[in-house]
PDB file of N, CA and C in Angstrom:
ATOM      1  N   UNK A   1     168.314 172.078 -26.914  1.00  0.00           N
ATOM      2  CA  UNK A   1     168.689 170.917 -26.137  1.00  0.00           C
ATOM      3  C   UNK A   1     169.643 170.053 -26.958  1.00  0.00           C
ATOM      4  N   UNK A   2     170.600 169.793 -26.130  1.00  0.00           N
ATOM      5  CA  UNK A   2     171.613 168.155 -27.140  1.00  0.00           C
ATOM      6  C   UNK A   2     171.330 167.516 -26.987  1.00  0.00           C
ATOM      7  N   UNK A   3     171.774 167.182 -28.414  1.00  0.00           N
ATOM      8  CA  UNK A   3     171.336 165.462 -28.913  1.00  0.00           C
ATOM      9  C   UNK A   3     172.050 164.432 -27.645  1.00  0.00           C
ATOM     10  N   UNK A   4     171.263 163.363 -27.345  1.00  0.00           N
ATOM     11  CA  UNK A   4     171.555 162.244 -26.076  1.00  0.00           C
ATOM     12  C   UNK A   4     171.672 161.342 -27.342  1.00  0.00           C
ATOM     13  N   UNK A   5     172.766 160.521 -26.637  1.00  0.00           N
ATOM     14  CA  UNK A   5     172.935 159.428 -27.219  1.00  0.00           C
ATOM     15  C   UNK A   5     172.744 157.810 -26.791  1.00  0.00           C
ATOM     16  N   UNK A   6     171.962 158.073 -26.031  1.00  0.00           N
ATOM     17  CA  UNK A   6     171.322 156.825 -24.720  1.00  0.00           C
ATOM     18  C   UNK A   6     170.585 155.958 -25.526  1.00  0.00           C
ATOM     19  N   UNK A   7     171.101 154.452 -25.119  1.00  0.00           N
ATOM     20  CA  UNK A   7     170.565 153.387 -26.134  1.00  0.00           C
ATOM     21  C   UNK A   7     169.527 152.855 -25.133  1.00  0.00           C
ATOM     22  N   UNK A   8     169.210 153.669 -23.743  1.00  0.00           N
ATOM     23  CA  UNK A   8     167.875 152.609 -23.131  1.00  0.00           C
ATOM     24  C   UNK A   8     166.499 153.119 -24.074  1.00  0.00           C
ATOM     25  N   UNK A   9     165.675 151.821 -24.026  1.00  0.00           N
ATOM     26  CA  UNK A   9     164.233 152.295 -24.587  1.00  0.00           C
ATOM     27  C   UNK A   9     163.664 153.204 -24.012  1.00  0.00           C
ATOM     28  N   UNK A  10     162.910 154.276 -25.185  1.00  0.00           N
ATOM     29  CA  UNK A  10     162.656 155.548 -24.380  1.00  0.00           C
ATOM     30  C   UNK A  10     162.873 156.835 -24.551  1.00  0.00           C
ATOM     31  N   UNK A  11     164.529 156.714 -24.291  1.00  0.00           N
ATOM     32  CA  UNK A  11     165.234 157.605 -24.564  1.00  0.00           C
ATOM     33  C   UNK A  11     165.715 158.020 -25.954  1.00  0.00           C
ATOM     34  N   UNK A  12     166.245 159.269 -25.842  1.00  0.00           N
ATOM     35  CA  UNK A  12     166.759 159.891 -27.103  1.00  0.00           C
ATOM     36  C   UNK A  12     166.358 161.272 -27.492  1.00  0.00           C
ATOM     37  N   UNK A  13     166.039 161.413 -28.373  1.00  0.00           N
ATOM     38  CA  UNK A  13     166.159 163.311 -28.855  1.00  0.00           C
ATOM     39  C   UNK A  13     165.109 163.026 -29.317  1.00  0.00           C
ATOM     40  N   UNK A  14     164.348 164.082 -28.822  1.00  0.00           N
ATOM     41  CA  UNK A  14     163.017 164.240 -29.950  1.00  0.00           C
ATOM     42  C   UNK A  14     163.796 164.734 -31.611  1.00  0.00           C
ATOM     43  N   UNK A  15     162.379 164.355 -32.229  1.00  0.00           N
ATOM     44  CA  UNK A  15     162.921 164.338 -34.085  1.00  0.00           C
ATOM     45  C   UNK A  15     163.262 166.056 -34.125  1.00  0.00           C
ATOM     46  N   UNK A  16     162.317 167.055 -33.387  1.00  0.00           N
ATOM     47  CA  UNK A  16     162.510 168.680 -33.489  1.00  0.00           C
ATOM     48  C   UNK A  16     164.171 168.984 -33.441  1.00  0.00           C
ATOM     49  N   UNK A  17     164.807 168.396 -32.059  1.00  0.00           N
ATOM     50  CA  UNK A  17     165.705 168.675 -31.538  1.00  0.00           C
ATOM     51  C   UNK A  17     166.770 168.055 -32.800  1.00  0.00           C
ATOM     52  N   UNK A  18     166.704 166.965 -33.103  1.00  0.00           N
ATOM     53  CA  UNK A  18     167.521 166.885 -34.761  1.00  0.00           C
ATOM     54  C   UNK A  18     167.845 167.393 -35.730  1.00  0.00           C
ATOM     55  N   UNK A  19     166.129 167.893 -35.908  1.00  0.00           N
ATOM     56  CA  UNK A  19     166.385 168.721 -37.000  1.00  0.00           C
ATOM     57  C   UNK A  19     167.278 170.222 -36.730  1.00  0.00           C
ATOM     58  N   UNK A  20     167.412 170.106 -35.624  1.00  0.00           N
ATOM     59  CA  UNK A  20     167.918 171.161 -35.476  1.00  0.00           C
ATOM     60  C   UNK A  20     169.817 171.407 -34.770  1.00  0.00           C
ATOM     61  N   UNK A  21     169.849 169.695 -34.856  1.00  0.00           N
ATOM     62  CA  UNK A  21     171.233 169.685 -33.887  1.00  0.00           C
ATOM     63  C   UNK A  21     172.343 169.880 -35.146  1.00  0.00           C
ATOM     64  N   UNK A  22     173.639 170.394 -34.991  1.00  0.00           N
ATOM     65  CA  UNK A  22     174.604 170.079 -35.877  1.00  0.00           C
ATOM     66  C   UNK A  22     174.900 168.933 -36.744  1.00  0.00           C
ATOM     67  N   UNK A  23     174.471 167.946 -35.311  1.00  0.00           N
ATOM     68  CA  UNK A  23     175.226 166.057 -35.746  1.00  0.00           C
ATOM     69  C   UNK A  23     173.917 165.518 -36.826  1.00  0.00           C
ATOM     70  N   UNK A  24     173.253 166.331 -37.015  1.00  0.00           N
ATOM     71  CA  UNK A  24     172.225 165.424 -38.348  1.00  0.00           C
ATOM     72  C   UNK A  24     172.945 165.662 -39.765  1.00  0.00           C
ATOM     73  N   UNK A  25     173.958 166.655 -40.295  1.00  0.00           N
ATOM     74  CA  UNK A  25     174.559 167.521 -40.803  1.00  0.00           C
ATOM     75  C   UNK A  25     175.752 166.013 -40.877  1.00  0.00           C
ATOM     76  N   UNK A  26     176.475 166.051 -39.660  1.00  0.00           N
ATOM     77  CA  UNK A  26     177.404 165.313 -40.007  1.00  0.00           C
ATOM     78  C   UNK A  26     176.841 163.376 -40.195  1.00  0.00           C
ATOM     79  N   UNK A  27     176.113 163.087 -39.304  1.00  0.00           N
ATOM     80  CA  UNK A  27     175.446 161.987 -39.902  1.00  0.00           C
ATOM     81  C   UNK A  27     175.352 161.621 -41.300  1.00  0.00           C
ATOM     82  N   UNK A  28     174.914 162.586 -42.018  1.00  0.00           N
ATOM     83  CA  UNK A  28     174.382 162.681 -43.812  1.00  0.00           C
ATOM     84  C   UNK A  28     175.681 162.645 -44.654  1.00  0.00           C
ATOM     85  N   UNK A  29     177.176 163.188 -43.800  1.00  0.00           N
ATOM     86  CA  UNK A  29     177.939 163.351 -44.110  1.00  0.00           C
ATOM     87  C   UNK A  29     178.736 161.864 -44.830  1.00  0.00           C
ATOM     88  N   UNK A  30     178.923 161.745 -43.422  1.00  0.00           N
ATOM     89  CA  UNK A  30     179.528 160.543 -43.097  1.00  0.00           C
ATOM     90  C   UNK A  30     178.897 158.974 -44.031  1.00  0.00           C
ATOM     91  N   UNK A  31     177.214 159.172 -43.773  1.00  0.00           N
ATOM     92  CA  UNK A  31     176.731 158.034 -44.943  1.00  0.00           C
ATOM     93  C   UNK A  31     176.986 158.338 -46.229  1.00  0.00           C
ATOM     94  N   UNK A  32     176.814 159.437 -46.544  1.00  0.00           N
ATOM     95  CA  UNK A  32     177.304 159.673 -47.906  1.00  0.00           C
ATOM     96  C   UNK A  32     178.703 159.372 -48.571  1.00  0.00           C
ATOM     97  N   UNK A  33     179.769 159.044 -47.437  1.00  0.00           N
ATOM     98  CA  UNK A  33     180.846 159.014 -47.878  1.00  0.00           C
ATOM     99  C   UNK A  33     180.933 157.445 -47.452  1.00  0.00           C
ATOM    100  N   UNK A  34     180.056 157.047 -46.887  1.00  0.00           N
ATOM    101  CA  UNK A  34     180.255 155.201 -46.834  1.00  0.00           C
ATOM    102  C   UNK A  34     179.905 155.004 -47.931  1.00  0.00           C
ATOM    103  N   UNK A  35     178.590 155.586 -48.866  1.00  0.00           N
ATOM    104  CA  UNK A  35     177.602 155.265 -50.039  1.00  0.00           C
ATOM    105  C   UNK A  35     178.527 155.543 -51.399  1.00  0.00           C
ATOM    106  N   UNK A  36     179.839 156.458 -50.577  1.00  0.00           N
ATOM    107  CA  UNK A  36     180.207 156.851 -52.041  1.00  0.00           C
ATOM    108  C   UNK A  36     179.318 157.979 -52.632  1.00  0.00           C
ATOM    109  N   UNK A  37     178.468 158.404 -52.209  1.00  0.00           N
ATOM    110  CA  UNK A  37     178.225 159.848 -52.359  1.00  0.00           C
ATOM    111  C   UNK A  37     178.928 161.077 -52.683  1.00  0.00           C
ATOM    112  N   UNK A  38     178.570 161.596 -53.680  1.00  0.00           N
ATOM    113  CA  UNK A  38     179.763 162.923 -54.143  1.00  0.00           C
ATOM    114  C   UNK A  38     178.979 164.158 -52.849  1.00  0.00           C
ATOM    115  N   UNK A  39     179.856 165.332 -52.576  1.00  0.00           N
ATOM    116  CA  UNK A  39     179.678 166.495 -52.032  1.00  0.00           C
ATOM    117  C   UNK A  39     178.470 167.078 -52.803  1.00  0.00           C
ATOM    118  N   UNK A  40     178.575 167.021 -53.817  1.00  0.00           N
ATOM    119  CA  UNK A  40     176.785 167.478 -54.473  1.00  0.00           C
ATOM    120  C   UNK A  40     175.474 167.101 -54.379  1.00  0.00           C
ATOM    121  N   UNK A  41     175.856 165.451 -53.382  1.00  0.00           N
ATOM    122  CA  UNK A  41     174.409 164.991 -53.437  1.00  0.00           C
ATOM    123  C   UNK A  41     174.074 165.454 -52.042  1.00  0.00           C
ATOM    124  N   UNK A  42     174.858 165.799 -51.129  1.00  0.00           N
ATOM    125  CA  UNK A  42     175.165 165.705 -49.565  1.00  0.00           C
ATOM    126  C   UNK A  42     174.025 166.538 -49.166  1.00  0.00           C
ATOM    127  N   UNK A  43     173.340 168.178 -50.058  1.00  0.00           N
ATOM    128  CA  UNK A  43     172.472 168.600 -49.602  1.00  0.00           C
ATOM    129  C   UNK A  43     171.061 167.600 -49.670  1.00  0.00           C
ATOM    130  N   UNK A  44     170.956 166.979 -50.960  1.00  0.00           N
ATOM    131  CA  UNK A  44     169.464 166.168 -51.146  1.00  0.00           C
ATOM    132  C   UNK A  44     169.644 164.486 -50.313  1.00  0.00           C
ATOM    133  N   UNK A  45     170.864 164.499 -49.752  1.00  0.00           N
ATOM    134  CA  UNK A  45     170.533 163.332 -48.532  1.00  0.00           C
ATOM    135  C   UNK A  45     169.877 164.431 -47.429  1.00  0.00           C
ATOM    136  N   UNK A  46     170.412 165.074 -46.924  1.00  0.00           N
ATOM    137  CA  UNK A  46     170.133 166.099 -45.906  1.00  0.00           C
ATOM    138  C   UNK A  46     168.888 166.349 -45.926  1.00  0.00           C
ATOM    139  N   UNK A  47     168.445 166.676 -47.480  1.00  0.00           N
ATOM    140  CA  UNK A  47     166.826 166.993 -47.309  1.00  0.00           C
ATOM    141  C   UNK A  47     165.899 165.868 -47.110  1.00  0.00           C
ATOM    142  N   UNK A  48     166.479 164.573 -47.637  1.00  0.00           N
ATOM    143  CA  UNK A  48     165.485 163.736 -47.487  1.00  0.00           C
ATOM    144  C   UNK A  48     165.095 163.195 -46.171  1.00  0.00           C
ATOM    145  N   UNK A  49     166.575 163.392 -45.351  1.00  0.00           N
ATOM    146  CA  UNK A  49     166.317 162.761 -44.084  1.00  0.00           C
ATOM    147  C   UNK A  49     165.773 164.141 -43.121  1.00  0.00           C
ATOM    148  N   UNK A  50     165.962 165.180 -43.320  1.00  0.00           N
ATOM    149  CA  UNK A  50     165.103 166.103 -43.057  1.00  0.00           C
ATOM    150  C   UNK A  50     163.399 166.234 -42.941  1.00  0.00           C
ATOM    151  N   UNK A  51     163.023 165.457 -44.302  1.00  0.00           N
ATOM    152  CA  UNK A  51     161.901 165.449 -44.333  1.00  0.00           C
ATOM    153  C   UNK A  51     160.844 164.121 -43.799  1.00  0.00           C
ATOM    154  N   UNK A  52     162.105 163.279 -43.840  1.00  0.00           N
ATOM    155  CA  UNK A  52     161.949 161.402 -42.879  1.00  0.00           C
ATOM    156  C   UNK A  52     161.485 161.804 -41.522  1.00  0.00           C
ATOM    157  N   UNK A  53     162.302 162.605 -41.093  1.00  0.00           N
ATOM    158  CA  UNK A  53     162.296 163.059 -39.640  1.00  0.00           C
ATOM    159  C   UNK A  53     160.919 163.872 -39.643  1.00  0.00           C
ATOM    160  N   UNK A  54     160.670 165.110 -40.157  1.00  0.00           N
ATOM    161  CA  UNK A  54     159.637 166.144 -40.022  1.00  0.00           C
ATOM    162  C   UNK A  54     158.378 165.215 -39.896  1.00  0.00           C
ATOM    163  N   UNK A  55     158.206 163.784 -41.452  1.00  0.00           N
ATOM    164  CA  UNK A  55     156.773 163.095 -41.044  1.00  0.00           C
ATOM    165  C   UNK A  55     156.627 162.199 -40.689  1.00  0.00           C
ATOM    166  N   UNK A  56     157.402 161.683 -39.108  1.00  0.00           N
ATOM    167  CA  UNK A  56     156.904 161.190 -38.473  1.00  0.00           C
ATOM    168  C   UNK A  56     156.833 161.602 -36.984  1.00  0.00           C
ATOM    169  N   UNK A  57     156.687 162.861 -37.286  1.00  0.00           N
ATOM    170  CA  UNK A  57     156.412 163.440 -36.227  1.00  0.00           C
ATOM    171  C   UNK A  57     157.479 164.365 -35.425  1.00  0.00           C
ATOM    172  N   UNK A  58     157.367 164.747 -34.979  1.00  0.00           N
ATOM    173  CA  UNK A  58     158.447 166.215 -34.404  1.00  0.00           C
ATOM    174  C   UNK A  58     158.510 166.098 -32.849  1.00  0.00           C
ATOM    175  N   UNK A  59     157.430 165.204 -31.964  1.00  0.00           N
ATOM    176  CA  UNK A  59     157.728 164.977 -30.718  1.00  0.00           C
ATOM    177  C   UNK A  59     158.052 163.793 -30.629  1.00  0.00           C
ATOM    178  N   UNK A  60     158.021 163.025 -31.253  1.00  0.00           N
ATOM    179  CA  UNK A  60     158.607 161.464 -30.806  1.00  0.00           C
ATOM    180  C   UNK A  60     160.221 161.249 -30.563  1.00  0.00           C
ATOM    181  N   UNK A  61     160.504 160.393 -29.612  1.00  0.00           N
ATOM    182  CA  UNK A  61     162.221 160.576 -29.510  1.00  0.00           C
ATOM    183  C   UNK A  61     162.852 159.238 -30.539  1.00  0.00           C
ATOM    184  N   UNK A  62     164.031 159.279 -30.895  1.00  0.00           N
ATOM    185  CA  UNK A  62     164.706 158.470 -31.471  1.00  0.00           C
ATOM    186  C   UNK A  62     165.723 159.074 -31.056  1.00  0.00           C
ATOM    187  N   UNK A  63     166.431 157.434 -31.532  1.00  0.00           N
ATOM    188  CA  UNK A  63     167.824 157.374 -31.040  1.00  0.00           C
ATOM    189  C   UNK A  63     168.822 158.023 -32.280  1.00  0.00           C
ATOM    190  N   UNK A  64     169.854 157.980 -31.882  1.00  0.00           N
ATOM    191  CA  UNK A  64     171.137 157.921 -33.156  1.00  0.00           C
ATOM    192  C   UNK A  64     170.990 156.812 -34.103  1.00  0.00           C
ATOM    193  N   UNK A  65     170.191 155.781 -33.532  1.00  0.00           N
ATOM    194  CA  UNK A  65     170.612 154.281 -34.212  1.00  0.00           C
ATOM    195  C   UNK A  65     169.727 154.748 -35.380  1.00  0.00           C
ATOM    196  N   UNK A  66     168.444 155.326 -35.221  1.00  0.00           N
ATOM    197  CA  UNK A  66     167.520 154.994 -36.039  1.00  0.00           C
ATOM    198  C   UNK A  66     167.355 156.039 -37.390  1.00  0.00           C
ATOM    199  N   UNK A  67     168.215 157.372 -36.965  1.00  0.00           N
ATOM    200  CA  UNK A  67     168.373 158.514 -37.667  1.00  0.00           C
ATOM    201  C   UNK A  67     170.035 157.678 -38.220  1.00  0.00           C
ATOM    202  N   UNK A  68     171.000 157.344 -38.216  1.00  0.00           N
ATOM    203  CA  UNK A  68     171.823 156.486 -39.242  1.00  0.00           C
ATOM    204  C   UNK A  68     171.579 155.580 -40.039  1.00  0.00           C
ATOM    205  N   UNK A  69     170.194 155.023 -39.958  1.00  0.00           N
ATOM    206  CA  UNK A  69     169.362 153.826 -40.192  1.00  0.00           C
ATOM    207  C   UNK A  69     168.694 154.083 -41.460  1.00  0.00           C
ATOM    208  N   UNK A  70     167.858 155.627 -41.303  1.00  0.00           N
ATOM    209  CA  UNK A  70     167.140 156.354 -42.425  1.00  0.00           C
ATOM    210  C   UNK A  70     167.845 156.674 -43.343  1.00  0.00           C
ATOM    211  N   UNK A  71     169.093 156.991 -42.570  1.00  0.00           N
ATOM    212  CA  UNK A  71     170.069 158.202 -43.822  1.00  0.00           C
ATOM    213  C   UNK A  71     170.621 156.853 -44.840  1.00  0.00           C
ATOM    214  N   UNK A  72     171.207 155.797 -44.101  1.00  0.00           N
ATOM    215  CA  UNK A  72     171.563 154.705 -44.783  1.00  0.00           C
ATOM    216  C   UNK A  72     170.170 154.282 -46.259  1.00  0.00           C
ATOM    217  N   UNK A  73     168.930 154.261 -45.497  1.00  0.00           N
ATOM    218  CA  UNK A  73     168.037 153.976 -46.442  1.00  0.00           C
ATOM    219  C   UNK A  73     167.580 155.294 -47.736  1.00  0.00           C
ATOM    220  N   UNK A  74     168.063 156.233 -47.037  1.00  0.00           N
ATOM    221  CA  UNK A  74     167.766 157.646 -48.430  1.00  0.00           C
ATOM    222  C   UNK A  74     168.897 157.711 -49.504  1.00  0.00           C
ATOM    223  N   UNK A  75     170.099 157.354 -48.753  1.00  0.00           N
ATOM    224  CA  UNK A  75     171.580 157.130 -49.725  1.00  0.00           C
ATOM    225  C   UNK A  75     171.348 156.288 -50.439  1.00  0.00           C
ATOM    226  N   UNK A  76     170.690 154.753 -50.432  1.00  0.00           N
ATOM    227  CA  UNK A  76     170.639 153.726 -51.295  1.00  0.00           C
ATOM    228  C   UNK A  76     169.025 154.682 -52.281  1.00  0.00           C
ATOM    229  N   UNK A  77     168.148 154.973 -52.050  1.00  0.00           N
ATOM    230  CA  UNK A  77     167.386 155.689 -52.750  1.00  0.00           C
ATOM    231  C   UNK A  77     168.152 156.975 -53.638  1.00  0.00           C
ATOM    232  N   UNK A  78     168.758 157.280 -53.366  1.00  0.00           N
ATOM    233  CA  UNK A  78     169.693 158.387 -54.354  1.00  0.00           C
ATOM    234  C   UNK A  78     170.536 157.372 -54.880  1.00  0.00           C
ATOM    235  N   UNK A  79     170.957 156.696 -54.477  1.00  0.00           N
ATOM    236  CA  UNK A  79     171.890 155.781 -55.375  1.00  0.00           C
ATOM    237  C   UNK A  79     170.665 155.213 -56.766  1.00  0.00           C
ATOM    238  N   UNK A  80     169.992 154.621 -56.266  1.00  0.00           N
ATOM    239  CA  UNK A  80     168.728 154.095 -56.885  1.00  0.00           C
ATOM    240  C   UNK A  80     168.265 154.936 -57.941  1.00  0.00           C
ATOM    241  N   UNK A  81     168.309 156.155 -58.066  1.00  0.00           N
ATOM    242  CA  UNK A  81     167.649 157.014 -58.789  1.00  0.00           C
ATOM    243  C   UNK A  81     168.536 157.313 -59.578  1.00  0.00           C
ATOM    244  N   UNK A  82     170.133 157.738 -58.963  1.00  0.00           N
ATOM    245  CA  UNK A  82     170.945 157.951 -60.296  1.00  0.00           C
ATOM    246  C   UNK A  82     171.216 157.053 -61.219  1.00  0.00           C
ATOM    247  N   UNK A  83     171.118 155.518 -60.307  1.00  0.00           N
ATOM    248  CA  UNK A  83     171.177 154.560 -61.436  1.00  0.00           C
ATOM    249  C   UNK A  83     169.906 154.375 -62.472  1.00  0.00           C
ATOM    250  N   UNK A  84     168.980 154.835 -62.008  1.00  0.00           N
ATOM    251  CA  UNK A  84     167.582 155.107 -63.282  1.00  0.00           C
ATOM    252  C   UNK A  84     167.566 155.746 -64.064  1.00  0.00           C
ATOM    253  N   UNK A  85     168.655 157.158 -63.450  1.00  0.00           N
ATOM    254  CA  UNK A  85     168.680 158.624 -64.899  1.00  0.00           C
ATOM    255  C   UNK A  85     169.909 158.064 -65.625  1.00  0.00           C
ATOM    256  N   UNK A  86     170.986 156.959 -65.041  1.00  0.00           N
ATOM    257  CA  UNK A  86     172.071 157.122 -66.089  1.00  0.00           C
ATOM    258  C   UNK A  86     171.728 156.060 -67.074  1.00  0.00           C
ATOM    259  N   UNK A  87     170.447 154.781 -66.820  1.00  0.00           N
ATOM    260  CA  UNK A  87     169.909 154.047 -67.618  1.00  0.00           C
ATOM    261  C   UNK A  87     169.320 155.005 -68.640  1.00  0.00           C
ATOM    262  N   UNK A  88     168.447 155.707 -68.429  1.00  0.00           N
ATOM    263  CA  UNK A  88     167.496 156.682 -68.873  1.00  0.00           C
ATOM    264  C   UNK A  88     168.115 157.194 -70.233  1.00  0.00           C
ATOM    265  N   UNK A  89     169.166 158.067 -69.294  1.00  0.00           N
ATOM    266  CA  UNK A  89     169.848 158.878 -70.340  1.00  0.00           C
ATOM    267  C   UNK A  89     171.050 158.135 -71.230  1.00  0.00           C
ATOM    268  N   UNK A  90     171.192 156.498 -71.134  1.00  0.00           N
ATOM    269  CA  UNK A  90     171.731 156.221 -72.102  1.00  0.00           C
ATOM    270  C   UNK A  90     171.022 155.531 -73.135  1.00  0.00           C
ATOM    271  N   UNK A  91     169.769 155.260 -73.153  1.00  0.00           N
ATOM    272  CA  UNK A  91     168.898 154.837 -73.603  1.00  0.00           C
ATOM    273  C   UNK A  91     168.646 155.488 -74.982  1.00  0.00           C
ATOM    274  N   UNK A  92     168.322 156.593 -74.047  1.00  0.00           N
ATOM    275  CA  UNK A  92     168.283 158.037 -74.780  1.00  0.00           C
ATOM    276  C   UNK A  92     169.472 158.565 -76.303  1.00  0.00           C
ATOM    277  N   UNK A  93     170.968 158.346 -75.246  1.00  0.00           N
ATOM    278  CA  UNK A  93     172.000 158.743 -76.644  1.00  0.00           C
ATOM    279  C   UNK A  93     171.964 157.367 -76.990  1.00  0.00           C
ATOM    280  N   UNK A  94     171.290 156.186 -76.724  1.00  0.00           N
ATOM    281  CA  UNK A  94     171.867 154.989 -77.875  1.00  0.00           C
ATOM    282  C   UNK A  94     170.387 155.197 -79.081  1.00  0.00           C
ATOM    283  N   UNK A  95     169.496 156.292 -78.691  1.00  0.00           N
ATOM    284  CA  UNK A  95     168.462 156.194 -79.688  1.00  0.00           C
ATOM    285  C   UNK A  95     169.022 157.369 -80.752  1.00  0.00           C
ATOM    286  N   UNK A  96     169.485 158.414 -80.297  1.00  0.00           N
ATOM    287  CA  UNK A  96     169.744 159.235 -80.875  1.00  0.00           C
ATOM    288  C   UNK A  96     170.865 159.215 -81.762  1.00  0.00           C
ATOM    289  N   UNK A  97     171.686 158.305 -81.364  1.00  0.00           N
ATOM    290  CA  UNK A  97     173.132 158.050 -82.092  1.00  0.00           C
ATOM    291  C   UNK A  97     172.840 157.613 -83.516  1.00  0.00           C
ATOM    292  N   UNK A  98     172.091 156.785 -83.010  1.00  0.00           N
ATOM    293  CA  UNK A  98     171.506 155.943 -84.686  1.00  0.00           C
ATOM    294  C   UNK A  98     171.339 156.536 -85.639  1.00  0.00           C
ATOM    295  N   UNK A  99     171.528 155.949 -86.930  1.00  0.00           N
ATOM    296  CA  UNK A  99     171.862 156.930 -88.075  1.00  0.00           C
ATOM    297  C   UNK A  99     170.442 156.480 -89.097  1.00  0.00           C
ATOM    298  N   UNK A 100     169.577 157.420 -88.726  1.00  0.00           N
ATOM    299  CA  UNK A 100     167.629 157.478 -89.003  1.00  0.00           C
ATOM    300  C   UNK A 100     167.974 158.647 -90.020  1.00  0.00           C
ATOM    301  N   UNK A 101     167.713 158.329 -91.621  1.00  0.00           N
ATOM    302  CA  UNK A 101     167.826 159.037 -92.665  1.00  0.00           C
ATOM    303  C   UNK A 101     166.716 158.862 -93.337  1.00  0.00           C
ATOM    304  N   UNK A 102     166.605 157.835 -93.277  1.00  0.00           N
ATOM    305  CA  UNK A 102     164.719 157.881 -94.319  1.00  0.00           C
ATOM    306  C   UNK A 102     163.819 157.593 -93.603  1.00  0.00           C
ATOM    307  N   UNK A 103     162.864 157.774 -94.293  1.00  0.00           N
ATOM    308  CA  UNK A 103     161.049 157.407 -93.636  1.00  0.00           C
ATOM    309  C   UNK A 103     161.308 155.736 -92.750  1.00  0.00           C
ATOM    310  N   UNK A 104     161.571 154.993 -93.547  1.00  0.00           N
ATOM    311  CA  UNK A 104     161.897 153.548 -93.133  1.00  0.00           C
ATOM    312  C   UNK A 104     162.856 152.965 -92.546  1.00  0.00           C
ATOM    313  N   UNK A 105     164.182 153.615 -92.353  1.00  0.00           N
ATOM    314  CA  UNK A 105     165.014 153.231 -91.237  1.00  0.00           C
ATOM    315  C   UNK A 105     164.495 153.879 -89.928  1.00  0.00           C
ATOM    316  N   UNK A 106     163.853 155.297 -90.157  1.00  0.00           N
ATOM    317  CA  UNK A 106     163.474 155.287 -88.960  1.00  0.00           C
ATOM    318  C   UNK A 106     162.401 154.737 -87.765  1.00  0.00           C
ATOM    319  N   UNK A 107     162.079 154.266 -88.780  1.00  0.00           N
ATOM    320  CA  UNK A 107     160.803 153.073 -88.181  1.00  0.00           C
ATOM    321  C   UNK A 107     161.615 151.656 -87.809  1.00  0.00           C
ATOM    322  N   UNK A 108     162.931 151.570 -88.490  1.00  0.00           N
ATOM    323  CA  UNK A 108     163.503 150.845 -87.657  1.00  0.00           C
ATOM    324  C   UNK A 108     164.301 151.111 -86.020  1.00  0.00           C
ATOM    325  N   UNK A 109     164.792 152.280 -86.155  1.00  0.00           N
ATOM    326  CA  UNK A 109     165.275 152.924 -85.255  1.00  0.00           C
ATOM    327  C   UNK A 109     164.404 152.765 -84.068  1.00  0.00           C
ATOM    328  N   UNK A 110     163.465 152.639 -84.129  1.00  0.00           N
ATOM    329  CA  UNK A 110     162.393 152.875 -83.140  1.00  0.00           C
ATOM    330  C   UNK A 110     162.096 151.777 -82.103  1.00  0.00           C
ATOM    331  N   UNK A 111     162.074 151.578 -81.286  1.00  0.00           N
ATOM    332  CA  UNK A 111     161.648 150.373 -80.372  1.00  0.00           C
ATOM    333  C   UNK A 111     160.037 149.338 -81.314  1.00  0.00           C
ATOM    334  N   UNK A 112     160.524 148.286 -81.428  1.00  0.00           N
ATOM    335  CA  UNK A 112     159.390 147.589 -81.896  1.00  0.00           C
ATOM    336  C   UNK A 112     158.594 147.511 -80.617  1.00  0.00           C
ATOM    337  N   UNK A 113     157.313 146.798 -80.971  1.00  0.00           N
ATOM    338  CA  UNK A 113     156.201 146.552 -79.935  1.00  0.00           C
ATOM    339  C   UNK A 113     155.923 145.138 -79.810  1.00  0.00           C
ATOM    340  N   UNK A 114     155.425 144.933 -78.927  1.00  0.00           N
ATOM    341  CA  UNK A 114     155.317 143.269 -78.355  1.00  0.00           C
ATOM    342  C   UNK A 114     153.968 143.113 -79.241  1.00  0.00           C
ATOM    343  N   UNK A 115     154.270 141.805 -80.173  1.00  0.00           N
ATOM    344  CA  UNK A 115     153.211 141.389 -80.922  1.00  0.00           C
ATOM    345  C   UNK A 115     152.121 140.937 -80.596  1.00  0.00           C
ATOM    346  N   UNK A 116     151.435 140.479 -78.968  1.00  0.00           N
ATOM    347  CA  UNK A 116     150.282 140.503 -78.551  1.00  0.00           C
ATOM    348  C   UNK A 116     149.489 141.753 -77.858  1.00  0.00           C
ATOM    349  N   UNK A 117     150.495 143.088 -78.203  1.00  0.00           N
ATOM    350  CA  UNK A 117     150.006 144.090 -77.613  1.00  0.00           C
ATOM    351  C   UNK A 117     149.670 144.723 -78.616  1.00  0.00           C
ATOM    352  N   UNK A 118     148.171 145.564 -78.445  1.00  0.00           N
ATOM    353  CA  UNK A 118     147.595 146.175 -79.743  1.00  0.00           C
ATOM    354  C   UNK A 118     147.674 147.583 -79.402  1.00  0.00           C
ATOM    355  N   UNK A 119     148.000 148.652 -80.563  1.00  0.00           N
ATOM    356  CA  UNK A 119     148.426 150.121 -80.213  1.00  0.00           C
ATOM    357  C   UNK A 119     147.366 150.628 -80.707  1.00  0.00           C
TER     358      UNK A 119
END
């Protein structure tokens, strides 16, 4: 069955019929390239809103509005996450860069601990 694009309450595509139409494909597309999304992330938007759709059910209808709505909210979550691994991983080369040669610089090297917290 095709996707309807009818904005009365009510109406719309069941979530099955999505997952299975072409235009969910280009939906993911299209946010990704508002988000600034590279072509590499385009499959793991796809999956997420894939899987948005699958749990909440597979007979309920929605509109277009609300499946652009999700994808918008999974793009800022991938955005969200790469900005955590590129914190992560610079964290990471600003620990490693450091030049830790003896027993005691490297204890400087090291993140100190908050002085009311006991280890």
């Amino acid at each position: 069955m095709p996707v309807r694009w009818e904005n009365e309450r009510g109406s719309g595509t069941t979530r099955d019929e999505w997952l299975e139409s072409p235009y969910l494909g280009r939906v993911a597309a299209r946010v990704a390239h508002e988000y600034g999304l590279g072509t590499d992330d385009l499959p793991d938007l796809l999956q997420e809103l894939r899987i948005a759709l699958w749990k909440q059910g597979l007979e309920q209808r929605v509109g277009a509005a609300w499946v652009v709505r999700v994808t918008r909210h999974k793009a800022v979550d991938l955005l969200r996450q790469r900005m955590r691994t590129r914190r992560r991983d610079g964290v990471f080369t600003t620990i490693a860069a450091r030049p830790c040669i003896t027993s005691r610089s490297i204890t400087s090297c090291m993140p100190r601990r908050h002085p009311c917290r006991q280890s």
